[in-house]
C-alpha atoms as a PDB file:
ATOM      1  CA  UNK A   1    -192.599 125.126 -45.170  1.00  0.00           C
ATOM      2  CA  UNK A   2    -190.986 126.726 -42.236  1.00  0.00           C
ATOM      3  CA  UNK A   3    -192.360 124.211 -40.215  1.00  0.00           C
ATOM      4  CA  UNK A   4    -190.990 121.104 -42.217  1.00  0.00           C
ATOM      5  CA  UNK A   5    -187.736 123.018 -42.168  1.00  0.00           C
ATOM      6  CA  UNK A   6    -187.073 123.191 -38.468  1.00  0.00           C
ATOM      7  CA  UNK A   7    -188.229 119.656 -37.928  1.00  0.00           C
ATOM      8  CA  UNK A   8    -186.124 118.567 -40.576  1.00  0.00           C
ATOM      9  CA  UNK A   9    -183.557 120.395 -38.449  1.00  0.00           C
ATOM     10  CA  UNK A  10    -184.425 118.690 -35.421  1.00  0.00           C
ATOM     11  CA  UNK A  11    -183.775 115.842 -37.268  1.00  0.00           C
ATOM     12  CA  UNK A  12    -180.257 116.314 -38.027  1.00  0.00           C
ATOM     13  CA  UNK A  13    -180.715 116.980 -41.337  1.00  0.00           C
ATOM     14  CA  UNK A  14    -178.288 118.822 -43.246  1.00  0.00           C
ATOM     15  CA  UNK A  15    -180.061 120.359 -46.208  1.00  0.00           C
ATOM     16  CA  UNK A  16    -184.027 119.683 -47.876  1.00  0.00           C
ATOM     17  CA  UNK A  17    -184.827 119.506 -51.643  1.00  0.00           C
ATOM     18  CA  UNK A  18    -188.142 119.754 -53.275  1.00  0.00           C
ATOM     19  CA  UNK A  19    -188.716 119.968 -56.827  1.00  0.00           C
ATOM     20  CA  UNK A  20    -191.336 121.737 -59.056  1.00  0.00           C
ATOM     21  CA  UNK A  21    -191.985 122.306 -63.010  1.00  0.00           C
ATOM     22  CA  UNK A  22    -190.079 124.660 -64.879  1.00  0.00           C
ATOM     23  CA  UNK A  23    -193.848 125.977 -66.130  1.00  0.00           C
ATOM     24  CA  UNK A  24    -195.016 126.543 -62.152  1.00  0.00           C
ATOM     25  CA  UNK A  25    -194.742 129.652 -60.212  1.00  0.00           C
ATOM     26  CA  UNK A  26    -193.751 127.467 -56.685  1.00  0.00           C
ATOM     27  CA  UNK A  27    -189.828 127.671 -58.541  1.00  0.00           C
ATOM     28  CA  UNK A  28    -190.110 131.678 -56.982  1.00  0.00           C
ATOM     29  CA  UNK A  29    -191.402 130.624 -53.546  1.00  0.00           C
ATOM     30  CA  UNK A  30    -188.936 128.207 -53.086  1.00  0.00           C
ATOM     31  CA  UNK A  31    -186.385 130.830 -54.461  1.00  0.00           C
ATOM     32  CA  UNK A  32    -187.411 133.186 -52.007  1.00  0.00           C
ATOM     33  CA  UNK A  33    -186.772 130.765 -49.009  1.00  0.00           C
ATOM     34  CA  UNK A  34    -183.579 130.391 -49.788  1.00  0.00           C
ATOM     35  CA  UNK A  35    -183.856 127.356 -52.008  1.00  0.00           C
ATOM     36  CA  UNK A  36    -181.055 126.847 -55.116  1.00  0.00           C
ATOM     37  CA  UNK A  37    -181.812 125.091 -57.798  1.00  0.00           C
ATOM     38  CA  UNK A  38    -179.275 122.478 -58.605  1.00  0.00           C
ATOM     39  CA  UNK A  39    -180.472 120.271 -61.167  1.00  0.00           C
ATOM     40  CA  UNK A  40    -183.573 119.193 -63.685  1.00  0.00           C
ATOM     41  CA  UNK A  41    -184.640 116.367 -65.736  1.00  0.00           C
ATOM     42  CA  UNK A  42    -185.919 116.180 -69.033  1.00  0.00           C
ATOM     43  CA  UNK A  43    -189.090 113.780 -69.662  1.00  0.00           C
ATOM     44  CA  UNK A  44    -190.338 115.186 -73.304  1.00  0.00           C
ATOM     45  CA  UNK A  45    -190.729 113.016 -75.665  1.00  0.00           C
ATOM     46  CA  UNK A  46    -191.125 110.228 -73.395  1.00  0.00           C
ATOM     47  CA  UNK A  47    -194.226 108.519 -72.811  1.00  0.00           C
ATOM     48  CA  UNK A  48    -194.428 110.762 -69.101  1.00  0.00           C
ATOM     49  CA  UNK A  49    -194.092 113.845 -71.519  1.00  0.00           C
ATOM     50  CA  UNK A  50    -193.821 116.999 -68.955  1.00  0.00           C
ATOM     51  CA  UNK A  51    -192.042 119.998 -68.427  1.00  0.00           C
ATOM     52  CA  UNK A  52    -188.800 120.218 -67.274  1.00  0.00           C
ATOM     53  CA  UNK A  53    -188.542 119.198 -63.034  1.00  0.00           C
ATOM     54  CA  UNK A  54    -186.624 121.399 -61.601  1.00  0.00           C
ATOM     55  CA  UNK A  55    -184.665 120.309 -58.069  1.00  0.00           C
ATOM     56  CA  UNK A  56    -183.779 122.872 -55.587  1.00  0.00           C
ATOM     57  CA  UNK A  57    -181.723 121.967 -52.509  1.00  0.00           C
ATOM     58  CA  UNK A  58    -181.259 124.446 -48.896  1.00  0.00           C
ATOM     59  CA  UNK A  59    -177.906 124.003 -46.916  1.00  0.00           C
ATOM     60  CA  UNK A  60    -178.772 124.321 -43.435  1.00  0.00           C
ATOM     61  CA  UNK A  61    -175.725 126.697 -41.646  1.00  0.00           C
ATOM     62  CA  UNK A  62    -173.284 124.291 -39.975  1.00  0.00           C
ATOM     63  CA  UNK A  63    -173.305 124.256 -36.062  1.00  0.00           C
ATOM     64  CA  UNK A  64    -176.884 122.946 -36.102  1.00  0.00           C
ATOM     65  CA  UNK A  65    -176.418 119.191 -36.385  1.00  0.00           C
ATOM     66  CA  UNK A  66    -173.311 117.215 -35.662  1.00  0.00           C
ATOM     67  CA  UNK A  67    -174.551 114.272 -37.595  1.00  0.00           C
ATOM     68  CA  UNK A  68    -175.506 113.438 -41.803  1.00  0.00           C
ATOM     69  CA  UNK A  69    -178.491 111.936 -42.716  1.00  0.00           C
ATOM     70  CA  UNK A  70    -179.051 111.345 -46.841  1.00  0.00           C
ATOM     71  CA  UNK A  71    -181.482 113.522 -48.056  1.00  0.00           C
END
């Protein structure tokens, strides 16, 4: 994850997201990185009936890239 991070970096990036399931334990790792969670989506009773998605975003620190690229 570290990895994808830097590169995304690198990159001029200025933040990541990922997402996960409200039910799955990978909402703690991401919390752990530094990841915030910033938004969800609802799919029950829907014919893709899941759990809850739950999107967490990561500000890079400004001074690292002088350009934006979208997500």
């Amino acid at each position: 994850m570290l990895l994808w991070e830097a590169e995304m970096r690198e990159l001029g990036y200025k933040m990541v997201m990922t997402s996960t399931q409200i039910n799955e334990q990978a909402q703690h790792f991401y919390r752990k990185l530094g990841y915030k969670e910033r938004g969800s989506l609802f799919l029950d009773s829907t014919p893709l009936d899941q759990p809850q998605e739950v999107f967490m975003l990561k500000p890079f620190t400004s001074g690292l890239s002088t350009h934006f690229n979208a997500f």
